[in-house]
Protein backbone atom coordinates (compact mmCIF):
# COMPACT_ATOMS: atom_id res chain seq x y z
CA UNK A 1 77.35 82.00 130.77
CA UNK A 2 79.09 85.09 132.39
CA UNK A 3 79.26 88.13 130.84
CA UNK A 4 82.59 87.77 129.90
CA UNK A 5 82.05 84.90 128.32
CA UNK A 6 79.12 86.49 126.40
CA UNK A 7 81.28 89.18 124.73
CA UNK A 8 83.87 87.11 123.36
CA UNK A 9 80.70 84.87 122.06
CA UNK A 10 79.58 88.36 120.24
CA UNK A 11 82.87 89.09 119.16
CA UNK A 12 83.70 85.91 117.95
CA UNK A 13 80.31 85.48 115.89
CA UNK A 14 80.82 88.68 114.39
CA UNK A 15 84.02 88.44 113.21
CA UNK A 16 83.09 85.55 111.79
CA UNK A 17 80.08 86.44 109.86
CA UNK A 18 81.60 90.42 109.35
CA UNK A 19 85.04 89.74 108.52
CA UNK A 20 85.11 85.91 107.48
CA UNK A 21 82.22 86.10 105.44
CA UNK A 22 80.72 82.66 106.96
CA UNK A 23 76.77 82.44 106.59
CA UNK A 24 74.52 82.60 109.69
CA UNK A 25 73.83 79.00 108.94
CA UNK A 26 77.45 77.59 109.01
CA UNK A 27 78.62 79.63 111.77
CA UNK A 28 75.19 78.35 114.01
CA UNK A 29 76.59 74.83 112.93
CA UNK A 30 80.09 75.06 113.76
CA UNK A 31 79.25 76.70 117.51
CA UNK A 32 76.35 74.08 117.87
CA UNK A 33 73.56 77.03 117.97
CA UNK A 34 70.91 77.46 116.81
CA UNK A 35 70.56 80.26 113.59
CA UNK A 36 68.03 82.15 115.46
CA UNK A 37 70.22 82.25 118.06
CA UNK A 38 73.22 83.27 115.96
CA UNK A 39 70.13 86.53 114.36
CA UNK A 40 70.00 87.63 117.90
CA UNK A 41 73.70 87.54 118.84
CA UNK A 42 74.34 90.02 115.84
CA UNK A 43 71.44 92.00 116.59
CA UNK A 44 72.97 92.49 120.08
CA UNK A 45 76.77 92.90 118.57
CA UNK A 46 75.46 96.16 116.46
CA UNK A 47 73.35 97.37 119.26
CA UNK A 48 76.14 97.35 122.11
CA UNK A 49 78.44 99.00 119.21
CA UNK A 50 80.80 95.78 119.19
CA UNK A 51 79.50 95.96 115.16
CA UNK A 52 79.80 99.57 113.76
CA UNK A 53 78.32 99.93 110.47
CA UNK A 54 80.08 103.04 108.19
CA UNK A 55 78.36 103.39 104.75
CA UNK A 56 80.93 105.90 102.55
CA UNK A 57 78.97 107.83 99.72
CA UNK A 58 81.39 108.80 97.34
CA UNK A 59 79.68 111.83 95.82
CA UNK A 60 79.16 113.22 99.08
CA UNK A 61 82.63 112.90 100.04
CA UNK A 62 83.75 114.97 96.63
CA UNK A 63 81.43 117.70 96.89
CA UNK A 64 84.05 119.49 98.80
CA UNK A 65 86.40 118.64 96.40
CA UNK A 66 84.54 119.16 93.49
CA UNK A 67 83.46 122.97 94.67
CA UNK A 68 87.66 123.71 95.83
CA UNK A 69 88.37 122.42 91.88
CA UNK A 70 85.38 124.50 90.26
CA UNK A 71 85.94 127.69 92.47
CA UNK A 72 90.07 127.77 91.63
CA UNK A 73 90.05 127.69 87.97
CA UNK A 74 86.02 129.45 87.41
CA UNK A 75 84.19 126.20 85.95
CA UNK A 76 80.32 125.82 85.64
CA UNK A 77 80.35 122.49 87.24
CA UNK A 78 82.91 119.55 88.43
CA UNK A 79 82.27 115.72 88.97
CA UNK A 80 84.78 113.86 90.39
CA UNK A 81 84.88 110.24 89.98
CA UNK A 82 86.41 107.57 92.05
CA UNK A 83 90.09 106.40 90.94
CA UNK A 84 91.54 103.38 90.52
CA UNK A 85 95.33 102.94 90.54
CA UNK A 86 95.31 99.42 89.43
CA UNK A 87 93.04 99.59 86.65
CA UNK A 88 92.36 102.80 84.05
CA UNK A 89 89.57 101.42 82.68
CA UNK A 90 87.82 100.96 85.67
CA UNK A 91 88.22 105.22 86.40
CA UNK A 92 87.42 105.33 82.53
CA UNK A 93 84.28 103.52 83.37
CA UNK A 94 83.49 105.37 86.19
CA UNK A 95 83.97 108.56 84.36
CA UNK A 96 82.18 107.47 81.49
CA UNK A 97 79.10 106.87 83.55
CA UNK A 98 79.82 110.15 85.78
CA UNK A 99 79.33 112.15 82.26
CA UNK A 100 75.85 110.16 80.86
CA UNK A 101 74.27 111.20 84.07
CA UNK A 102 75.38 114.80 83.79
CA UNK A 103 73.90 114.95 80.29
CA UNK A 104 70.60 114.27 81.55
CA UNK A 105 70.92 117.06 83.81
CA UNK A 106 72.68 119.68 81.21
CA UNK A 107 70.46 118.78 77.95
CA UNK A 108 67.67 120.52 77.59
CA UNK A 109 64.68 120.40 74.76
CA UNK A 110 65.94 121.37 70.98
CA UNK A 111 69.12 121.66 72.53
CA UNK A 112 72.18 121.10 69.54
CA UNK A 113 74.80 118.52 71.13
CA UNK A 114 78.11 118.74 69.63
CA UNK A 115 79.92 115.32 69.98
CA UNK A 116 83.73 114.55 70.39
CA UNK A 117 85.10 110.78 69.72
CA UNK A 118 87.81 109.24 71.92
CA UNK A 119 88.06 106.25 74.06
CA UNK A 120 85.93 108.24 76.99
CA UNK A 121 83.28 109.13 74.78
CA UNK A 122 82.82 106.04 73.68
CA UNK A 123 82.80 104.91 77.63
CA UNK A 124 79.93 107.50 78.19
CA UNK A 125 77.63 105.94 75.70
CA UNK A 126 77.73 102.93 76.68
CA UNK A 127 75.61 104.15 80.08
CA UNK A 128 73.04 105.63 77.80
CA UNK A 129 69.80 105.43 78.81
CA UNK A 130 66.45 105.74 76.56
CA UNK A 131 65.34 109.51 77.80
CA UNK A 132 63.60 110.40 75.21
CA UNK A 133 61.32 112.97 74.25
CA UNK A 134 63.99 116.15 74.26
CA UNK A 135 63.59 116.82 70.47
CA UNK A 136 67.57 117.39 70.41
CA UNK A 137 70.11 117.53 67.39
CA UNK A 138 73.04 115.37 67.80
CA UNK A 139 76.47 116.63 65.22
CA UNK A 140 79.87 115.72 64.76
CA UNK A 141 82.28 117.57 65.69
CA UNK A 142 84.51 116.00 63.40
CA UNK A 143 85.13 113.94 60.22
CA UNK A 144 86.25 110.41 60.61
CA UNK A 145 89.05 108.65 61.47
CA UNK A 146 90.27 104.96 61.10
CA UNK A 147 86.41 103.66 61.87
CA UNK A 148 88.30 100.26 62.51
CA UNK A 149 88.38 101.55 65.91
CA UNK A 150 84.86 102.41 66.87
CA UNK A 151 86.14 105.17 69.34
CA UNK A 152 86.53 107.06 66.17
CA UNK A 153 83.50 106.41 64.38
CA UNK A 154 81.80 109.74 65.22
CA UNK A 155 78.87 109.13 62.94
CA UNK A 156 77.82 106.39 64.97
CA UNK A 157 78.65 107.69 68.67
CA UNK A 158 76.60 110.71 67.46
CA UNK A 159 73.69 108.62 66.87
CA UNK A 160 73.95 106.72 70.07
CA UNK A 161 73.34 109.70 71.96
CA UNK A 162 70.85 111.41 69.44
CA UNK A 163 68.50 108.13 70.12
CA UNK A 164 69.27 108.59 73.92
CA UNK A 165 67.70 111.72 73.97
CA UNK A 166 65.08 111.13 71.11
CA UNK A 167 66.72 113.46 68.70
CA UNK A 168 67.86 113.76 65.47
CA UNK A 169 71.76 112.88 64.28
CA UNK A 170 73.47 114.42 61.66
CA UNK A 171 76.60 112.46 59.77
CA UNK A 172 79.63 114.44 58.45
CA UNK A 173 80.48 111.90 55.99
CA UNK A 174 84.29 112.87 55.51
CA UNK A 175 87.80 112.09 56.46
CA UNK A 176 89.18 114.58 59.54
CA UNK A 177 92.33 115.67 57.13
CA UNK A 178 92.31 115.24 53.47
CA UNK A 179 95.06 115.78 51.57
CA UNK A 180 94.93 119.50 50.73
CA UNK A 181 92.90 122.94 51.43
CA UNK A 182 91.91 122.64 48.23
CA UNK A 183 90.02 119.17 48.68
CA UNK A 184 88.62 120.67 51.82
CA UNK A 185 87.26 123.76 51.23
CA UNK A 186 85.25 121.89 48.18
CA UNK A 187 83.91 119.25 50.35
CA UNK A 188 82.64 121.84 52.78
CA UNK A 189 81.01 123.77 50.44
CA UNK A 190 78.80 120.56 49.67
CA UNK A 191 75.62 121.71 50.84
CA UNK A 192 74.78 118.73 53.32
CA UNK A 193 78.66 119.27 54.99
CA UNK A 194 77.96 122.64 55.31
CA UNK A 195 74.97 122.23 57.31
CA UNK A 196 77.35 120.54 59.93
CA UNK A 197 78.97 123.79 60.02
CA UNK A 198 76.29 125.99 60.61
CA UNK A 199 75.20 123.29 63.43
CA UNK A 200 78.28 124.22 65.08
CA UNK A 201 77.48 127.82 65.54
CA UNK A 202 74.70 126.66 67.26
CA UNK A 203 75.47 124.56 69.97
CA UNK A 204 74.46 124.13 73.52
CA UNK A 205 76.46 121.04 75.12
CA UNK A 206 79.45 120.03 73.54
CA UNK A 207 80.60 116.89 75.10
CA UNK A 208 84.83 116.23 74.29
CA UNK A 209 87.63 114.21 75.39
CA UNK A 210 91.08 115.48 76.34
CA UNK A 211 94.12 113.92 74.65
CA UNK A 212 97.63 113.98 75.16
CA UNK A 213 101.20 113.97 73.43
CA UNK A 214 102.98 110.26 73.83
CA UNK A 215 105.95 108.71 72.07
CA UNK A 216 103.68 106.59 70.25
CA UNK A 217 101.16 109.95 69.34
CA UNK A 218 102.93 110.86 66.01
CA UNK A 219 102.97 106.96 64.87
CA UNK A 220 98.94 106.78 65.53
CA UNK A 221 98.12 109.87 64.61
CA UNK A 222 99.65 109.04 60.88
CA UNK A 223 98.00 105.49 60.90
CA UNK A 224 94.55 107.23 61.75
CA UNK A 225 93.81 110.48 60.11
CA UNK A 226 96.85 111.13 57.88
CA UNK A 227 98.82 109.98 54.99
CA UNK A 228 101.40 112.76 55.31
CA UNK A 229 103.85 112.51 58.07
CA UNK A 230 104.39 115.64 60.75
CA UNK A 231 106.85 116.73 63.03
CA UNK A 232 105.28 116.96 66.28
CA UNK A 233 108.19 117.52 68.58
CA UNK A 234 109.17 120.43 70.03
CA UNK A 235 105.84 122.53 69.59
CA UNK A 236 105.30 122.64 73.06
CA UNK A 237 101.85 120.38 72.92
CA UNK A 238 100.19 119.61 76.16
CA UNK A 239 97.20 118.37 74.47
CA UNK A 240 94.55 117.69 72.07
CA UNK A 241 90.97 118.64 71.30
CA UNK A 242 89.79 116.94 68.39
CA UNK A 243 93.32 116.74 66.92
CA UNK A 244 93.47 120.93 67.45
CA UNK A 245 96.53 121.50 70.15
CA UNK A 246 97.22 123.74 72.59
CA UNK A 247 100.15 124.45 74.86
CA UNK A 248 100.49 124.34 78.67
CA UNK A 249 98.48 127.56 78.79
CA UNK A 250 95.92 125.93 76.75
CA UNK A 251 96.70 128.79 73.85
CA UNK A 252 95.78 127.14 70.16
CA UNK A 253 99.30 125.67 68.40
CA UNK A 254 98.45 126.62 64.39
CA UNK A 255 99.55 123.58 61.90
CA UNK A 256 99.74 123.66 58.30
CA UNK A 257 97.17 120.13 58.55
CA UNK A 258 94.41 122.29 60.48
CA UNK A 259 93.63 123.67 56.90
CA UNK A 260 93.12 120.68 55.23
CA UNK A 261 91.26 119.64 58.53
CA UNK A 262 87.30 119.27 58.56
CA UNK A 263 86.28 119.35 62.16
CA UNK A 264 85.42 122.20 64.89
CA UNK A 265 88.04 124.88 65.88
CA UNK A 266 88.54 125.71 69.25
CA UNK A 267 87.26 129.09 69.02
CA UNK A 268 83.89 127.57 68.09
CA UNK A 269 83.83 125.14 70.68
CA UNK A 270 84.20 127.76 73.31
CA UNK A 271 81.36 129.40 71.90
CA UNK A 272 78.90 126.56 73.43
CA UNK A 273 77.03 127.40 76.39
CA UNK A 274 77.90 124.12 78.09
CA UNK A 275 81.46 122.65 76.97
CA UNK A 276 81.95 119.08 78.90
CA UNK A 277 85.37 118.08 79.17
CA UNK A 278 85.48 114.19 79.95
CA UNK A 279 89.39 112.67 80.95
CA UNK A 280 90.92 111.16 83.68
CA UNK A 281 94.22 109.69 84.95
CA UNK A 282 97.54 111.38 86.24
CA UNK A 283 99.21 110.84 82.85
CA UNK A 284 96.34 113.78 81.18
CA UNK A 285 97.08 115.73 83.77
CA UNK A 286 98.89 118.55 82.05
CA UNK A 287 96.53 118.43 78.95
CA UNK A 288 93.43 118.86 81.00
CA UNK A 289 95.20 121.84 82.95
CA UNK A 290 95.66 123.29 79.55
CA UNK A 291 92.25 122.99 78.43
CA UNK A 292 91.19 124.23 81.57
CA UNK A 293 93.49 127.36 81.85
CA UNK A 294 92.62 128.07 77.75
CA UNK A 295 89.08 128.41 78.79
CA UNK A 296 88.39 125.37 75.83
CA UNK A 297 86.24 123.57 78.59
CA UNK A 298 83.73 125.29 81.46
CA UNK A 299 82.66 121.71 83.04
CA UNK A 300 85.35 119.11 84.15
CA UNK A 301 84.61 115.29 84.88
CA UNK A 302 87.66 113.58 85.66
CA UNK A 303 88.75 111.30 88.86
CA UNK A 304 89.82 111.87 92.64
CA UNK A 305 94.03 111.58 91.45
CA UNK A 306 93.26 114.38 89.03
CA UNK A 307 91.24 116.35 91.15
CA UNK A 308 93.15 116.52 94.24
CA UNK A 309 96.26 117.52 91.92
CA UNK A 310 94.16 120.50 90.55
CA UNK A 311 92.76 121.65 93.86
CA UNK A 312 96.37 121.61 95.59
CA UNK A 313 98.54 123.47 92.96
């Protein structure tokens, strides 16, 4: 065989084991080789560089990304995630397990952990892994919504990452809004509510989602959490915290609800050493700015689409 010949033997047995996905043992077969022979002619194909092998490591590749995004807008820390433009829950996923690895890294022993509820919360704790042994306290940051959807049962997403860590979870066994300030400032001033409270004065990680405003926002948001119906339009809401909204700037929008509400203020939340804000997708864009520019949030984990958006403005 010349050595002509020979190359277009390596090519062609590459491309078909590389690119057509055919097994050693078929391709030996269908070119009447031998599959030893077939090992050594793909052996020589990566050797004289007719095979070049590129392995891409994601994380690496964002670092630079990740420090342009965190060095812009002053943030502790930013993970970026990989995006997916055909799917949103596969970024959610991604981003989800993005955020239970940074816990490990963030929570320390006796630390308080202040948790949020949302779809991307819920996404995070399903990554949870047993690490126990940190002696932490796990709260709500909120009362409950419509615990039809689990995303909103706090209680229990609390306790999933309280027995993560080997901690203890608190419950905050009431509704998010109640019908007046009256009903809420007596359910607060139950003794084992009020613990909550002082739990949130206390925190070290708080780990949130980022909502936004959408057409079908005001219908939802009556279906979950309220009887009462509100006017949401024209407030100038770029997003949600825990049903508290802020405006582009990220600067608090008052409501008469929040006093009937029993869950965190943004003011506390700030207060946290370590507040983790978890969202991704083009369509939060705006809100996350907002929560970003309002200081609500010093870590970001969100997705490439997001980031690169952020970094470029």
């Amino acid at each position: 065989m010349d050595k002509s010949s020979d190359v277009l033997l390596l090519v062609k047995i590459a491309k078909m084991y590389y690119e057509e996905g055919k097994t050693q043992a078929s391709i030996a077969e269908e070119l009447g080789l031998t599959r030893l022979r077939v090992i050594g002619f793909l052996k020589r194909a990566k050797s004289e560089g007719i095979v070049r092998i590129k392995i891409v490591d994601p994380l690496s590749d964002f670092m630079e990304l990740e420090e342009s995004v965190s060095k812009k807008y002053g943030l502790k820390k930013v993970v970026v995630t990989l995006s997916s433009d055909d799917d949103a829950g596969v970024t959610l996923s991604h981003i989800g397990r993005a955020a239970s690895l940074y816990l490990y890294d963030v929570v320390g022993f006796n630390d308080v952990l202040g948790i949020g509820w949302g779809m991307t919360i819920l996404e995070t704790s399903k990554y949870l892994k047993r690490n126990g042994g940190r002696s932490i306290t796990a709260v709500p940051l909120i009362g409950g919504g419509n615990e039809t959807h689990i995303q909103y049962d706090v209680n229990g997403l609390t306790k999933k990452f309280a027995d993560s860590f080997g901690g203890e979870s608190f419950s905050l066994f009431a509704p998010a809004i109640v019908d007046s300030k009256i009903i809420r400032d007596t359910i607060i001033s139950d003794s084992r509510i009020n613990q909550i409270y002082d739990f949130w004065n206390k925190l070290n990680v708080v780990l949130i989602g980022i909502g936004m405003m959408t057409k079908e926002f005001p219908s939802v948001f009556h279906n979950n959490y309220i009887a009462q119906p509100i006017n949401f339009r024209g407030l100038g809401i770029a997003g949600d915290i825990l049903t508290r909204f802020y405006n582009a700037d990220g600067k608090n929008i008052e409501l008469e609800m929040h006093e009937r509400m029993i869950g965190i203020d943004l003011d506390t939340i700030k207060k946290a050493d370590t507040v983790i804000g978890v969202a991704g997708g083009l369509e939060k864009y705006s809100a996350i700015l907002g929560a970003i520019k309002g200081g609500i949030i010093n870590v970001l984990i969100t997705d490439e689409n997001v980031a690169i958006k952020l970094a470029n403005i």
